[in-house]
Structure formats: C-alpha cells, structure tokens
Protein backbone atom coordinates (compact mmCIF):
# COMPACT_ATOMS: atom_id res chain seq x y z
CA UNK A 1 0.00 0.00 0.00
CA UNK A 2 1.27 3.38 -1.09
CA UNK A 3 1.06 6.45 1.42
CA UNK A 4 -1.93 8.00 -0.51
CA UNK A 5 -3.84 4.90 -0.73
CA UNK A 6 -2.96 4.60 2.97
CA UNK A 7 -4.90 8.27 3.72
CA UNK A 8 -7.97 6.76 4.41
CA UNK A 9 -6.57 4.09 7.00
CA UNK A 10 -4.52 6.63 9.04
CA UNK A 11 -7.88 8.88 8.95
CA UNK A 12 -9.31 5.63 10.37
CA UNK A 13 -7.55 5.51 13.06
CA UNK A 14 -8.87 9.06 14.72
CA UNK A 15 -5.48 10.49 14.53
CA UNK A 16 -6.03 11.52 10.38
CA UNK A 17 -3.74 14.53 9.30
CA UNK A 18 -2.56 15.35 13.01
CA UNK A 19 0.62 14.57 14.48
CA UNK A 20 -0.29 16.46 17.88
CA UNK A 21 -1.67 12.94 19.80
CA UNK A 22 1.99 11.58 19.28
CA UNK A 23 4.14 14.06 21.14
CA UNK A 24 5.49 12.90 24.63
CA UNK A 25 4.03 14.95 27.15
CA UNK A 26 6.86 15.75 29.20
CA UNK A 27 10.66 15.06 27.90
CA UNK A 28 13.63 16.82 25.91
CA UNK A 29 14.44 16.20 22.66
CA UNK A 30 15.31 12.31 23.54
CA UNK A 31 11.46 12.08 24.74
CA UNK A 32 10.66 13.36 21.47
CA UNK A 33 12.61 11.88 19.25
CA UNK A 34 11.85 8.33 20.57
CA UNK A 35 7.71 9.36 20.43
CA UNK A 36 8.50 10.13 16.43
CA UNK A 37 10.17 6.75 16.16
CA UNK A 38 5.71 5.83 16.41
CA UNK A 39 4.12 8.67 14.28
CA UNK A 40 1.26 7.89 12.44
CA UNK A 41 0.48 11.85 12.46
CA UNK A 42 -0.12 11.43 8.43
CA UNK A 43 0.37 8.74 5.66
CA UNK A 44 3.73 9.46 4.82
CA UNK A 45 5.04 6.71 7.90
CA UNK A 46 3.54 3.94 5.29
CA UNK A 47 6.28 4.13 2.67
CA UNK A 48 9.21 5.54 4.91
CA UNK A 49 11.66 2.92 6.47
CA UNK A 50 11.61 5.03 9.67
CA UNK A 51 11.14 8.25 11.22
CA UNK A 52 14.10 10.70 10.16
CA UNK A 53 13.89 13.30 13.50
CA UNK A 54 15.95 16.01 13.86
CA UNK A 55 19.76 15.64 15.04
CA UNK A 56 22.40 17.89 17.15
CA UNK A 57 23.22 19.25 20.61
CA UNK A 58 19.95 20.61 22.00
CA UNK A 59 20.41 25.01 22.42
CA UNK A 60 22.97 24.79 18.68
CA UNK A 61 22.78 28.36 18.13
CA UNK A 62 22.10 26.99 13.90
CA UNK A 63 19.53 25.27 12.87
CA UNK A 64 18.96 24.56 9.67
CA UNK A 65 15.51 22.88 7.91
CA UNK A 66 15.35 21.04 4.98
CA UNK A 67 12.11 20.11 3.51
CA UNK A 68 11.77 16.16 3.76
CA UNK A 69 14.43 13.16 4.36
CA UNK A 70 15.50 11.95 0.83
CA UNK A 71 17.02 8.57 -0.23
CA UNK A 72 19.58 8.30 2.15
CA UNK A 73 18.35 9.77 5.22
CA UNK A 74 15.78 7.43 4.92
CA UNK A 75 18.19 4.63 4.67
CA UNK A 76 20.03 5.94 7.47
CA UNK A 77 17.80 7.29 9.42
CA UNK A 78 19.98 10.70 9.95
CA UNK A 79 18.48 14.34 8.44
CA UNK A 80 21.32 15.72 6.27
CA UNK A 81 23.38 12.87 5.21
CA UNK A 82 22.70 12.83 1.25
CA UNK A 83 24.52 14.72 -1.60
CA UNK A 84 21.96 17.95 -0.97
CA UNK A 85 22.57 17.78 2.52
CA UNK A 86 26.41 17.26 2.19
CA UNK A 87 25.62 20.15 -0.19
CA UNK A 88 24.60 22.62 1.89
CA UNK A 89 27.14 22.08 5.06
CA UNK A 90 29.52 22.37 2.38
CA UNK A 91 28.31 26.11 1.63
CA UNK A 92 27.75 26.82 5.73
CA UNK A 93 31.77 25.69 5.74
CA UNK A 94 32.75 28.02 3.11
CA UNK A 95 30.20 30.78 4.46
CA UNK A 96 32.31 30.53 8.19
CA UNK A 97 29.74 28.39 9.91
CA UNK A 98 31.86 25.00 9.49
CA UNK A 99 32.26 25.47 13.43
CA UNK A 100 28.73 25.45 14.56
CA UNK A 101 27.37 22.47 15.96
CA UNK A 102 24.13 22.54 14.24
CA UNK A 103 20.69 21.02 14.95
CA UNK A 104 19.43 19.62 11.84
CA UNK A 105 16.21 18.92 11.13
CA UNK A 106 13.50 18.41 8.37
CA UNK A 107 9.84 20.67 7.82
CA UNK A 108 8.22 16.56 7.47
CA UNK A 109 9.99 13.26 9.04
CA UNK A 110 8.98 10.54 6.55
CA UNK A 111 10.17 10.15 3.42
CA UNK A 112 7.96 9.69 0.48
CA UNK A 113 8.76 8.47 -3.14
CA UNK A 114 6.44 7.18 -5.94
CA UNK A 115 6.46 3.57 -7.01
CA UNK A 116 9.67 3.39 -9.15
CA UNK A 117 11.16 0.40 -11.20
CA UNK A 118 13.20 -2.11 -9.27
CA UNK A 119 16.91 -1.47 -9.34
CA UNK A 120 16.33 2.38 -9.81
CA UNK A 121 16.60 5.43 -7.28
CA UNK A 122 13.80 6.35 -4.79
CA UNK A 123 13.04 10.24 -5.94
CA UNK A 124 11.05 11.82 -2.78
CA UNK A 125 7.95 13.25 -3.62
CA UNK A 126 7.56 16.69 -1.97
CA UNK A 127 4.65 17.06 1.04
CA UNK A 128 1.78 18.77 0.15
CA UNK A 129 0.30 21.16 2.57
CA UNK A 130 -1.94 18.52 5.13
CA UNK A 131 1.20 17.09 5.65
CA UNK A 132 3.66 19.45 6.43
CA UNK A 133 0.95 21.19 8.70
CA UNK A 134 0.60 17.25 10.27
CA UNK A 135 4.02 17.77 10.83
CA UNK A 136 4.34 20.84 12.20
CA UNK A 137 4.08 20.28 15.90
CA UNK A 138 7.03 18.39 15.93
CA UNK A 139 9.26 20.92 14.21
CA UNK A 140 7.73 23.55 16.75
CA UNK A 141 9.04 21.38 19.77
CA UNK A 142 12.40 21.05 18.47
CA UNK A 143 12.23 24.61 17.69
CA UNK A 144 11.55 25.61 21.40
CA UNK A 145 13.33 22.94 23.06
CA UNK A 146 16.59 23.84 20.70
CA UNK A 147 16.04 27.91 20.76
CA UNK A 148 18.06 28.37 18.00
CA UNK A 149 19.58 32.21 17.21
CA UNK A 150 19.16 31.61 13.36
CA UNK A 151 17.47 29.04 10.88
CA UNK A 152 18.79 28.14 7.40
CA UNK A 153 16.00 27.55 5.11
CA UNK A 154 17.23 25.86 1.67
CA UNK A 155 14.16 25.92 -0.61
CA UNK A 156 10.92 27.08 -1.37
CA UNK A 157 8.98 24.21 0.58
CA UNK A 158 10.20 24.64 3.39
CA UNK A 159 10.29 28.21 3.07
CA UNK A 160 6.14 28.13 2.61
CA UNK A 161 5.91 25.48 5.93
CA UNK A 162 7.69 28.12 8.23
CA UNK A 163 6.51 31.56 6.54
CA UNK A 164 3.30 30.96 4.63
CA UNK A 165 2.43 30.05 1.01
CA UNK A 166 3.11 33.65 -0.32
CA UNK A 167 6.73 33.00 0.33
CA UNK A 168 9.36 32.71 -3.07
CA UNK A 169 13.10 31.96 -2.35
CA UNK A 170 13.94 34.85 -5.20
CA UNK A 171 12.23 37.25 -3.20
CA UNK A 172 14.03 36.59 0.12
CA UNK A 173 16.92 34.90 -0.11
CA UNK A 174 19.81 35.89 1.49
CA UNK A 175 17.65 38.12 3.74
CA UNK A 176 17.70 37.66 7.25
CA UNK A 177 14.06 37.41 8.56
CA UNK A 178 12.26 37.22 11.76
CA UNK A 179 11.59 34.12 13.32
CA UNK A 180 9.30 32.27 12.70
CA UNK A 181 6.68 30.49 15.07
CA UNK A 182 5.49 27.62 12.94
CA UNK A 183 2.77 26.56 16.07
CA UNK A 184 0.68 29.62 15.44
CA UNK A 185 0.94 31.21 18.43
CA UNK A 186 3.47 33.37 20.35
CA UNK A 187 4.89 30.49 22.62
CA UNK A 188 8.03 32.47 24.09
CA UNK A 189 10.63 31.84 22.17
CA UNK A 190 13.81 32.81 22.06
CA UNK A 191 14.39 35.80 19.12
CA UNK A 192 16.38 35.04 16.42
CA UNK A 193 16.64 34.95 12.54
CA UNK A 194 15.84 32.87 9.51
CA UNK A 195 17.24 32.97 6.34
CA UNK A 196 16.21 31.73 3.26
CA UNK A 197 18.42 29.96 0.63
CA UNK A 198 17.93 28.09 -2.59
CA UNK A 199 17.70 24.42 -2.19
CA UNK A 200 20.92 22.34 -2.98
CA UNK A 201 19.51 19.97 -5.20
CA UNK A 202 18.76 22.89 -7.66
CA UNK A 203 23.03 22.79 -8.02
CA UNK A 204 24.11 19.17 -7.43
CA UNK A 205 24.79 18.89 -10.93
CA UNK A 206 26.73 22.21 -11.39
CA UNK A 207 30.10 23.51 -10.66
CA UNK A 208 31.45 26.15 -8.10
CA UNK A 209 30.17 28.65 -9.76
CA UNK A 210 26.25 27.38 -9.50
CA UNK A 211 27.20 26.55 -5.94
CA UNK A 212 27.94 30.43 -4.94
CA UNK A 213 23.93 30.37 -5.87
CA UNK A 214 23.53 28.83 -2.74
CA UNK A 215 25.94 30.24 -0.34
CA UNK A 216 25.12 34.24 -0.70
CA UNK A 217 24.07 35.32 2.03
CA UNK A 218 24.96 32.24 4.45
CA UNK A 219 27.48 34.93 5.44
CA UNK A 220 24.66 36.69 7.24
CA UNK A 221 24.21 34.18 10.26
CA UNK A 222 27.59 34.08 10.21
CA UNK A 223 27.83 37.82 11.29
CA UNK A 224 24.71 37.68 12.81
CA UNK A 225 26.24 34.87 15.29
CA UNK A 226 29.44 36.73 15.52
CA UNK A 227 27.61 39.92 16.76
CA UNK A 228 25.74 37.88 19.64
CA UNK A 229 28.79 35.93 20.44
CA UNK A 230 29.08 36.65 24.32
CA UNK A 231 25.99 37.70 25.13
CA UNK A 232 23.95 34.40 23.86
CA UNK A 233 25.93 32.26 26.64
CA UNK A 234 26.91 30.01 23.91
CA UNK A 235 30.50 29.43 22.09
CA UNK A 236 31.35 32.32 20.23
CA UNK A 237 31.32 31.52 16.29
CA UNK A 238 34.71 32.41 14.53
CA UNK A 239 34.97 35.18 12.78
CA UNK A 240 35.74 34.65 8.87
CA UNK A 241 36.57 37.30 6.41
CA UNK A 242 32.42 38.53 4.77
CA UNK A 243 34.24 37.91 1.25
C-alpha cells in the first residue's frame, strides 16, 4: 500500500492529518525523538523505512531545515546525510559556519517516493500542505526545546511550511528574517533569525560557480552569530573574512 492509498486508513484511526496525539508529554528532545520513532500523524510513515527526527546538541545556536528526508536519510535514518545535505554544510563551511554544531532537522519526518522500477533510485515526492501542517508540531518542539539564534531555510517548501504560502526563495533569499513560530501562536521563544536559501539539489549537478547560488548570504548568520557571540551564553562563532 502506497502512502496515498494509505490516507484513508490513518484517517481511520482518529489520529487523520494530526501529528499532535503523538508528542510525549513531558521530555527533551530524547522524549521526542523516541515518540516520532511511532508517528502515524499522516500517511507518509507507510512508505518511509523510519522516522528521520531532527539531530544535534539541543540550544545549537544553527539550525537549519530542509524540507523532507531523501534517499539516504531514509536509509540511514539521519536528516542531512545525502549529496543535498552534504551540499549545503559544504556552503555553511565556506560561508564561516563549518564550526557550529548545528541542529538539523526536516519541515516533514517521513520520506515519500512514488512507485519506481526495481533497481532504480527512490526520488522523494515533496509534502503537500496537510502534511507538512501534520508535521508541524514536531518541528515547533524542536524549535523551542533547541532555541536556535538563526534558521537556514534551503528551498521554497520549506520556506512556505515556516513563513506561509506567499513565500518565493527569489524574493528573500539571502535576507535575514524574523523568526518564525510555525505553532501559530506566540509560545516564548527565544528571538532570532531565519534565512532563506535556494535548495541544494537545484546545483548538485553544477560547478562552483552554480554553488555560490547557494551560499550568498549564508554569510549573514555568520555575522549575525558573531555579533551575539558573548551575550547568547553560547561558544562564540569564529569570525571569517564577509568575502
């Protein structure tokens, strides 16, 4: 059974498009990562291997948020760990940000991929919006528990799951933003900055020169970061020439 075909079951179940009745009432992010290990919170569990949660030192002062888990993170069950994700902490390390221990973590946790011929690659199929808003109270737990000072945002989905459907990576990237709250509501947390950035997969297949598409403006947390340095109680990141 595919993970559409599956809609109705999960809806069957009373927990439908709602990943709310899974989260641990009490916990850190180990309570929550081992309650995602179980979500049924939307269809996309019946095609993924397992739950791809977020990953990293809980208060990382970076956090960045990729759309889905592809191929690999499914696989391995780590966010971040495929050639879009090796990607983009290759552009945080030339941007200065190599020395941040960052939280990673993904807009959905399943990963979803139409029915493809034996013997060829899984291609994820991107979350439409009941899922990613299925999904969304466990990205705003990790979000509070982690408090992170700024968010790196590769891509236009994930971009619309944190800042609303009006939002184009041409029209923001590079910018830092305010932060968002994806729960709805003004839960307290700390302030910090999100920037937007064009996914990687958009310049796997291109050379250094496509890959500066991505890094402009990674350079932003990177000052942004250095400014706070002191006065966030957290390890000061290095300072790198803006270039």
């Amino acid at each position: 059974m595919d993970a559409d075909a599956g809609a109705a079951s999960a809806a069957g179940s009373g927990q439908g498009y709602d990943a709310t009745p899974c989260l641990p009432t009490r916990g850190g992010l180990g309570a929550l990562r081992r309650a995602a290990a179980d979500c049924h919170g939307c269809p996309r569990f019946l095609a993924a291997t397992q739950t791809v949660f977020g990953k990293g030192p809980a208060r990382s002062r970076l956090m960045p948020v990729g759309e889905q888990p592809g191929d690999q993170e499914d696989v391995k069950g780590e966010p971040f760990v495929g050639p879009a994700g090796q990607l983009l902490r290759r552009a945080l390390d030339e941007a200065g940000l190599g020395d941040e221990n960052a939280y990673l973590a993904n807009v959905v946790e399943h990963f979803k991929y139409p029915q493809a011929p034996r013997g060829k690659r899984r291609i994820h199929k991107a979350p439409n919006l009941r899922e990613m808003t299925a999904c969304r109270p466990w990205l705003a737990e990790e979000l509070r528990l982690v408090a992170p000072e700024v968010l790196v945002v590769p891509g236009g989905t994930a971009g619309k799951a944190l800042l609303g459907s009006s939002f184009r990576v041409g029209e923001r990237r590079g910018v830092l933003l305010p932060m968002p709250d994806p729960s709805g509501e003004q839960s307290g947390m700390a302030p910090g900055r999100l920037l937007a950035t064009v996914h990687p997969s958009a310049v796997l297949r291109a050379d250094d020169v496509a890959l500066r598409a991505l890094g402009p403006g990674t350079r932003a947390p990177a000052r942004f970061l250095g400014e706070l340095g002191a006065d966030s109680g957290r390890a000061r990141v290095p300072r790198h020439p803006a270039g």
